[in-house]
PDB file of N, CA and C in Angstrom:
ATOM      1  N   UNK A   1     116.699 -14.506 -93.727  1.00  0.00           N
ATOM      2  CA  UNK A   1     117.460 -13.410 -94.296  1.00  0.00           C
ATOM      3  C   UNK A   1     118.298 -13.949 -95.459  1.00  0.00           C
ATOM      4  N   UNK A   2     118.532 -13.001 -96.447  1.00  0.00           N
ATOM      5  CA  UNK A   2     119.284 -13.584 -97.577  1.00  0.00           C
ATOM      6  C   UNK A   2     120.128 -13.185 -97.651  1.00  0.00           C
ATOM      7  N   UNK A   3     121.432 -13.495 -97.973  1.00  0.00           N
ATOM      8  CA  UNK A   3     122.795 -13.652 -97.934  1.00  0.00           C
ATOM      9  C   UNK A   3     123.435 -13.436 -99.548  1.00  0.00           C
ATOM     10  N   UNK A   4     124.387 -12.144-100.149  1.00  0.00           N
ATOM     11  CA  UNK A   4     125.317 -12.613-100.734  1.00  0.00           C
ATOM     12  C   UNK A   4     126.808 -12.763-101.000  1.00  0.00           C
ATOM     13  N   UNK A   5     127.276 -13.042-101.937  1.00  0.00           N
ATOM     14  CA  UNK A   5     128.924 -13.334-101.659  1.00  0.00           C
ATOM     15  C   UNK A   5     129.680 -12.453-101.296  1.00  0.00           C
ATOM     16  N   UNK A   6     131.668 -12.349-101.382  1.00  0.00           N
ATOM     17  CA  UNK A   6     131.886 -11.221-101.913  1.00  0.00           C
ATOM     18  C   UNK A   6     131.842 -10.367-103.239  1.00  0.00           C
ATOM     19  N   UNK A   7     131.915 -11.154-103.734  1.00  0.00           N
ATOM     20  CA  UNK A   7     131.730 -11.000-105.656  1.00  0.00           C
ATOM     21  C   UNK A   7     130.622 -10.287-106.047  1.00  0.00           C
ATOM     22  N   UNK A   8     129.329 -10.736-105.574  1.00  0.00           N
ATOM     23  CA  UNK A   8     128.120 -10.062-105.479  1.00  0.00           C
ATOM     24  C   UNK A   8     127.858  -8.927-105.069  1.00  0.00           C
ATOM     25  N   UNK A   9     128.943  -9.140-103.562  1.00  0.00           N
ATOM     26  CA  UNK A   9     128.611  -7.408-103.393  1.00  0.00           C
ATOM     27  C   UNK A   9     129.679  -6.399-104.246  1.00  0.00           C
ATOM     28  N   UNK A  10     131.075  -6.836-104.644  1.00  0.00           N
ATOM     29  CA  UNK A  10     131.572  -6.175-104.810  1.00  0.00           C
ATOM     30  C   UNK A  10     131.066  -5.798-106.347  1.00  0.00           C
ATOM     31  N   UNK A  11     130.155  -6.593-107.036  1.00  0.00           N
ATOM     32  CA  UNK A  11     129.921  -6.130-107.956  1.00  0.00           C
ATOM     33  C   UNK A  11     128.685  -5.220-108.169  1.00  0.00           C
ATOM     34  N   UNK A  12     127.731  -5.263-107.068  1.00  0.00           N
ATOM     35  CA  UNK A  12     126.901  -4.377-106.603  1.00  0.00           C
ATOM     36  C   UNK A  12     127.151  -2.946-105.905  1.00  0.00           C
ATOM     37  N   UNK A  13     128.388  -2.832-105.314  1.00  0.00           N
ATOM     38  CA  UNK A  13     128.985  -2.009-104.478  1.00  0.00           C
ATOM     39  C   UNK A  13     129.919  -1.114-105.427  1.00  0.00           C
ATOM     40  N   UNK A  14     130.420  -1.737-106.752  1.00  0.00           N
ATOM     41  CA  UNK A  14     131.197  -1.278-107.382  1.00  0.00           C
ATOM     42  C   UNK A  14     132.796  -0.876-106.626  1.00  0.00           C
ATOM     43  N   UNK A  15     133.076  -2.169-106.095  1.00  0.00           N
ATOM     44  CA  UNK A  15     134.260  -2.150-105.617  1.00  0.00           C
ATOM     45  C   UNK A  15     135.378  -3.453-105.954  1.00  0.00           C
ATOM     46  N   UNK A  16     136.580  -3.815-105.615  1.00  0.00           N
ATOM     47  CA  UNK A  16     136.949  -4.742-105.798  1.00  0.00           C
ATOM     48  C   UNK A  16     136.737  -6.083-104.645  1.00  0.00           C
ATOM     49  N   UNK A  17     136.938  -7.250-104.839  1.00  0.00           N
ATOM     50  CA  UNK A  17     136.799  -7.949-104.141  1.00  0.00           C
ATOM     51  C   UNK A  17     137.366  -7.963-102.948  1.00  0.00           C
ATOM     52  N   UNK A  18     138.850  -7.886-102.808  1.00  0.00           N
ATOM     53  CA  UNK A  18     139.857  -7.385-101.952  1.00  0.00           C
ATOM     54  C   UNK A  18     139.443  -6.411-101.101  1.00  0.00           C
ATOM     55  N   UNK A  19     138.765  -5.408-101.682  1.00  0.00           N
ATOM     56  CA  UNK A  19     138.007  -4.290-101.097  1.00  0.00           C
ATOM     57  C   UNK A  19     137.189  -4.573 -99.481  1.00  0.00           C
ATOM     58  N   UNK A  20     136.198  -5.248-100.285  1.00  0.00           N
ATOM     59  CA  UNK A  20     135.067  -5.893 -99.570  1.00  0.00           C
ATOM     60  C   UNK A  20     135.268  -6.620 -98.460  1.00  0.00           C
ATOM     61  N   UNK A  21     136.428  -7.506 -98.816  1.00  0.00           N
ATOM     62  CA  UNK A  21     137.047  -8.952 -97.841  1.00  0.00           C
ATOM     63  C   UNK A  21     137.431  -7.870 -96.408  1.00  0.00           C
ATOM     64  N   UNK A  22     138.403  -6.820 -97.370  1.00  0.00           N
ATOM     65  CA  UNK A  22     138.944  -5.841 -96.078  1.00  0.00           C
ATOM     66  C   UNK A  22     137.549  -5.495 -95.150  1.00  0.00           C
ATOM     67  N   UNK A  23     137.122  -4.882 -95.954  1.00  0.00           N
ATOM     68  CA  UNK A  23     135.650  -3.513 -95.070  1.00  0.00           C
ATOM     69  C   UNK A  23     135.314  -4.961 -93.796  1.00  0.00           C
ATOM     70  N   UNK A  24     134.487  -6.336 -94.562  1.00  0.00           N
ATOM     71  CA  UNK A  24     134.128  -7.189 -93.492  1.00  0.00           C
ATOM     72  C   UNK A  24     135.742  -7.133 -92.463  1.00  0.00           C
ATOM     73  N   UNK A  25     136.783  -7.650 -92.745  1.00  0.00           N
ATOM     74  CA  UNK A  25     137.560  -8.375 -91.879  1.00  0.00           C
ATOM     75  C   UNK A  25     137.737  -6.854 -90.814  1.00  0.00           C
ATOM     76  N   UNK A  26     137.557  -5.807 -91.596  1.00  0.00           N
ATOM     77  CA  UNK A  26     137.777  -4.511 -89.919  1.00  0.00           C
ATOM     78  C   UNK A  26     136.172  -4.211 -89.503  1.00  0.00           C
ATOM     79  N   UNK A  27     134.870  -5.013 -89.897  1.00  0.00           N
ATOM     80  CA  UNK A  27     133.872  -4.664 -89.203  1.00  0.00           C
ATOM     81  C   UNK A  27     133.006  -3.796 -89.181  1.00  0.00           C
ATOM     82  N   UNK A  28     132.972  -3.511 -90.626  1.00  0.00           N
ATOM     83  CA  UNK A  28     132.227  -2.164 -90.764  1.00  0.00           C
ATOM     84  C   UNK A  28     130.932  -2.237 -92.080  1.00  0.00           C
ATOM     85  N   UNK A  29     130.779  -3.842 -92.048  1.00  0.00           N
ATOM     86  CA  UNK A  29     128.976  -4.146 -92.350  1.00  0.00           C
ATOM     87  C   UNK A  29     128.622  -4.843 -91.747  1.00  0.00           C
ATOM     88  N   UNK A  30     127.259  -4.406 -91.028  1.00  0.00           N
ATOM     89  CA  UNK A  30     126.506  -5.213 -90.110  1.00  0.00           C
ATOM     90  C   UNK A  30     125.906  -6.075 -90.465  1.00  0.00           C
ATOM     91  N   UNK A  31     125.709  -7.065 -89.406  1.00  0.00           N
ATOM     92  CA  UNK A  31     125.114  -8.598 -89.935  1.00  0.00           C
ATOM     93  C   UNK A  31     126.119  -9.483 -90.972  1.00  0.00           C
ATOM     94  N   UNK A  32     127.263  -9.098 -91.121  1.00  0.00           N
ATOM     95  CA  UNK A  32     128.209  -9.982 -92.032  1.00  0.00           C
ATOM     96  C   UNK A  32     128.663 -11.128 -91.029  1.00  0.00           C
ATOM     97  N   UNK A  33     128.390 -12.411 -91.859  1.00  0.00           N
ATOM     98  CA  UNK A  33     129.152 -13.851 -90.948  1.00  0.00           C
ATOM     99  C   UNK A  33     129.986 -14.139 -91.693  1.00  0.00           C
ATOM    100  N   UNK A  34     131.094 -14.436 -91.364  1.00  0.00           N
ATOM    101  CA  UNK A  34     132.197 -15.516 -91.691  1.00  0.00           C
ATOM    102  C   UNK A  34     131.921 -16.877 -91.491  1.00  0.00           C
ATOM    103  N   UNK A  35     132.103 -18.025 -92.582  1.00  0.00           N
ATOM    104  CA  UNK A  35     131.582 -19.197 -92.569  1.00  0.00           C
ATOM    105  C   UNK A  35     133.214 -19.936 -93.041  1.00  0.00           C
ATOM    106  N   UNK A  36     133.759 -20.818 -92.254  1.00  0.00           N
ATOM    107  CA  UNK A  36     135.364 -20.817 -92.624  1.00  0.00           C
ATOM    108  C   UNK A  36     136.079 -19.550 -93.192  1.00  0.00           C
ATOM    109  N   UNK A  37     136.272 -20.077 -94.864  1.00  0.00           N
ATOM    110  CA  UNK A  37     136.665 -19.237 -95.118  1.00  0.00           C
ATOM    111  C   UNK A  37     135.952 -18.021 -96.180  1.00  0.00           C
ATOM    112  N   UNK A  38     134.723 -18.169 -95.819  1.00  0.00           N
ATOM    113  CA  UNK A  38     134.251 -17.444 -96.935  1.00  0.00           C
ATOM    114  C   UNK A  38     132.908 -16.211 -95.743  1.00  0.00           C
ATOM    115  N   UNK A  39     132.686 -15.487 -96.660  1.00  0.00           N
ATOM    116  CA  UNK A  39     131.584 -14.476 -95.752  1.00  0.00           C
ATOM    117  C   UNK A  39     130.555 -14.669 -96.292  1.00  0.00           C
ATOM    118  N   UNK A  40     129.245 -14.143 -95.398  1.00  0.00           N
ATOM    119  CA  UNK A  40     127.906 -14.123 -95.845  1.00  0.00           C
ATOM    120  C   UNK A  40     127.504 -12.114 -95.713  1.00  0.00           C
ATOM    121  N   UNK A  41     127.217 -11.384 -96.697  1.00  0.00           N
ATOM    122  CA  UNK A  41     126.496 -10.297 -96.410  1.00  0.00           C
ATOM    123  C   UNK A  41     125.791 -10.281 -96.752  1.00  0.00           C
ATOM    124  N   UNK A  42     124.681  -9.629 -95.900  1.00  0.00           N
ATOM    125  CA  UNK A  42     123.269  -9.371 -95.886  1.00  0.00           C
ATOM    126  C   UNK A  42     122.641  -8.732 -97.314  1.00  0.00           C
ATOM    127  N   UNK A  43     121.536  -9.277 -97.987  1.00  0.00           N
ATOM    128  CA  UNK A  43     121.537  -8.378 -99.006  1.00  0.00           C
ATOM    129  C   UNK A  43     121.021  -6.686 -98.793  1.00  0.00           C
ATOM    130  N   UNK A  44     120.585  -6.572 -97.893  1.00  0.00           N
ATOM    131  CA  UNK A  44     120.151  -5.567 -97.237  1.00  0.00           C
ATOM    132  C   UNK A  44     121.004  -4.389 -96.684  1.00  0.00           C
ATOM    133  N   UNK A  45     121.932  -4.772 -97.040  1.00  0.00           N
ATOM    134  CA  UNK A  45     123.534  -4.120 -96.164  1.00  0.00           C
ATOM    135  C   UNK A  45     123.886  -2.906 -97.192  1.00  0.00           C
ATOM    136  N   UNK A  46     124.340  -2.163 -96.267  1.00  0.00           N
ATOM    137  CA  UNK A  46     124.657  -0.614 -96.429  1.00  0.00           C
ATOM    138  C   UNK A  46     126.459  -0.281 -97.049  1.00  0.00           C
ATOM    139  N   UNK A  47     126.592   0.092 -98.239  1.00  0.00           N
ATOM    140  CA  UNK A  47     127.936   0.173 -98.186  1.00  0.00           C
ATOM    141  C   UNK A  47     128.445   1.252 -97.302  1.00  0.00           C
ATOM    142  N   UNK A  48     129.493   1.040 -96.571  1.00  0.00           N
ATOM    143  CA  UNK A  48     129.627   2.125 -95.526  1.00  0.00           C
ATOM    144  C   UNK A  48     130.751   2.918 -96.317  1.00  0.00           C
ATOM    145  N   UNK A  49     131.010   4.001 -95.287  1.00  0.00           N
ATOM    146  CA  UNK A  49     131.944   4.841 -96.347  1.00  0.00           C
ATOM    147  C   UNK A  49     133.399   4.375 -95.886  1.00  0.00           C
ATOM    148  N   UNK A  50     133.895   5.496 -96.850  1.00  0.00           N
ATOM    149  CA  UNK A  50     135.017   4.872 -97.411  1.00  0.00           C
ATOM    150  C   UNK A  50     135.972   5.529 -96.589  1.00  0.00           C
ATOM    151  N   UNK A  51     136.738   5.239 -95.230  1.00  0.00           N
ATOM    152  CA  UNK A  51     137.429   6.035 -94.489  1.00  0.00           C
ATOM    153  C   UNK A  51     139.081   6.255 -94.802  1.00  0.00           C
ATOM    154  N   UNK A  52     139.609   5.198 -96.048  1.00  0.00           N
ATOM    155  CA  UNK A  52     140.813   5.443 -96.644  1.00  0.00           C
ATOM    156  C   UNK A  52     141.127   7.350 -97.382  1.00  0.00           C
ATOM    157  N   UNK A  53     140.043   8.166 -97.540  1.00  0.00           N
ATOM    158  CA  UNK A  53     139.919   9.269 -97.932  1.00  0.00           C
ATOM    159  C   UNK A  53     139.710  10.172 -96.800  1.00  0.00           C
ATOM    160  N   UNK A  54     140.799  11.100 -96.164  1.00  0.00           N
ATOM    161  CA  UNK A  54     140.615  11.493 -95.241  1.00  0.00           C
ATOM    162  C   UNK A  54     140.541  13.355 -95.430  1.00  0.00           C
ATOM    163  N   UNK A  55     141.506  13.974 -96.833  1.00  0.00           N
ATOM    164  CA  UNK A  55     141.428  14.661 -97.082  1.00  0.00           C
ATOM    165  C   UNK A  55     140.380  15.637 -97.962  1.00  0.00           C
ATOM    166  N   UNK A  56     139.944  14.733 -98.566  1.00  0.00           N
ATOM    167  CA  UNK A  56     139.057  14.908 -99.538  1.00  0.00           C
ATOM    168  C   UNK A  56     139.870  15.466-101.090  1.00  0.00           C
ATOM    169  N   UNK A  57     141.350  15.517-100.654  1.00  0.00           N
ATOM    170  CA  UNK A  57     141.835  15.677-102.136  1.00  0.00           C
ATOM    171  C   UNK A  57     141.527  14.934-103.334  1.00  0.00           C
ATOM    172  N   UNK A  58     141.319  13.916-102.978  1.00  0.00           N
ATOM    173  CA  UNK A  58     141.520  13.041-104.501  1.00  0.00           C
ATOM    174  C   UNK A  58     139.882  12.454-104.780  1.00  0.00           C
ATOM    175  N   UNK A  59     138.997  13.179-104.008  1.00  0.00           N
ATOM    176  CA  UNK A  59     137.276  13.244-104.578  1.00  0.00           C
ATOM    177  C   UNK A  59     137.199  13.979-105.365  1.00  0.00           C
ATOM    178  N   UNK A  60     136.412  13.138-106.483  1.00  0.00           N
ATOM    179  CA  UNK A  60     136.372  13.524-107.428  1.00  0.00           C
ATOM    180  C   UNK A  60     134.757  14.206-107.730  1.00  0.00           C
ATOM    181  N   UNK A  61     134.036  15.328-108.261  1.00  0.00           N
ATOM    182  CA  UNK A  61     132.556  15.849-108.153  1.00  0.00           C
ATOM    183  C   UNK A  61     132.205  15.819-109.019  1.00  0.00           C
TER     184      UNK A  61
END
């Protein structure tokens, strides 16, 4: 299986890095490893949604 950074995804994901670090550290992409201090995600991996938006006010269409 192939593996990339956070950087990679966040630049694939169109998110920030910080972003990403969070989503892995609460568990919400599968198949992500932590290796010390750094992560491995799957390239195959699903951006999950975004549960900081609860109202839907500030979506934008």
């Amino acid at each position: 299986m192939e593996y990339m950074t956070i950087k990679e995804t966040a630049e694939k994901w169109n998110l920030s890095v910080r972003r990403v670090q969070t989503i892995c550290n609460e568990g919400m992409i599968d198949g992500a490893m932590k290796f010390g201090n750094t992560w491995a995600i799957p390239k195959d991996a699903v951006k999950p949604a975004d549960k900081r938006i609860k109202s839907g006010k500030y979506v934008k269409s």
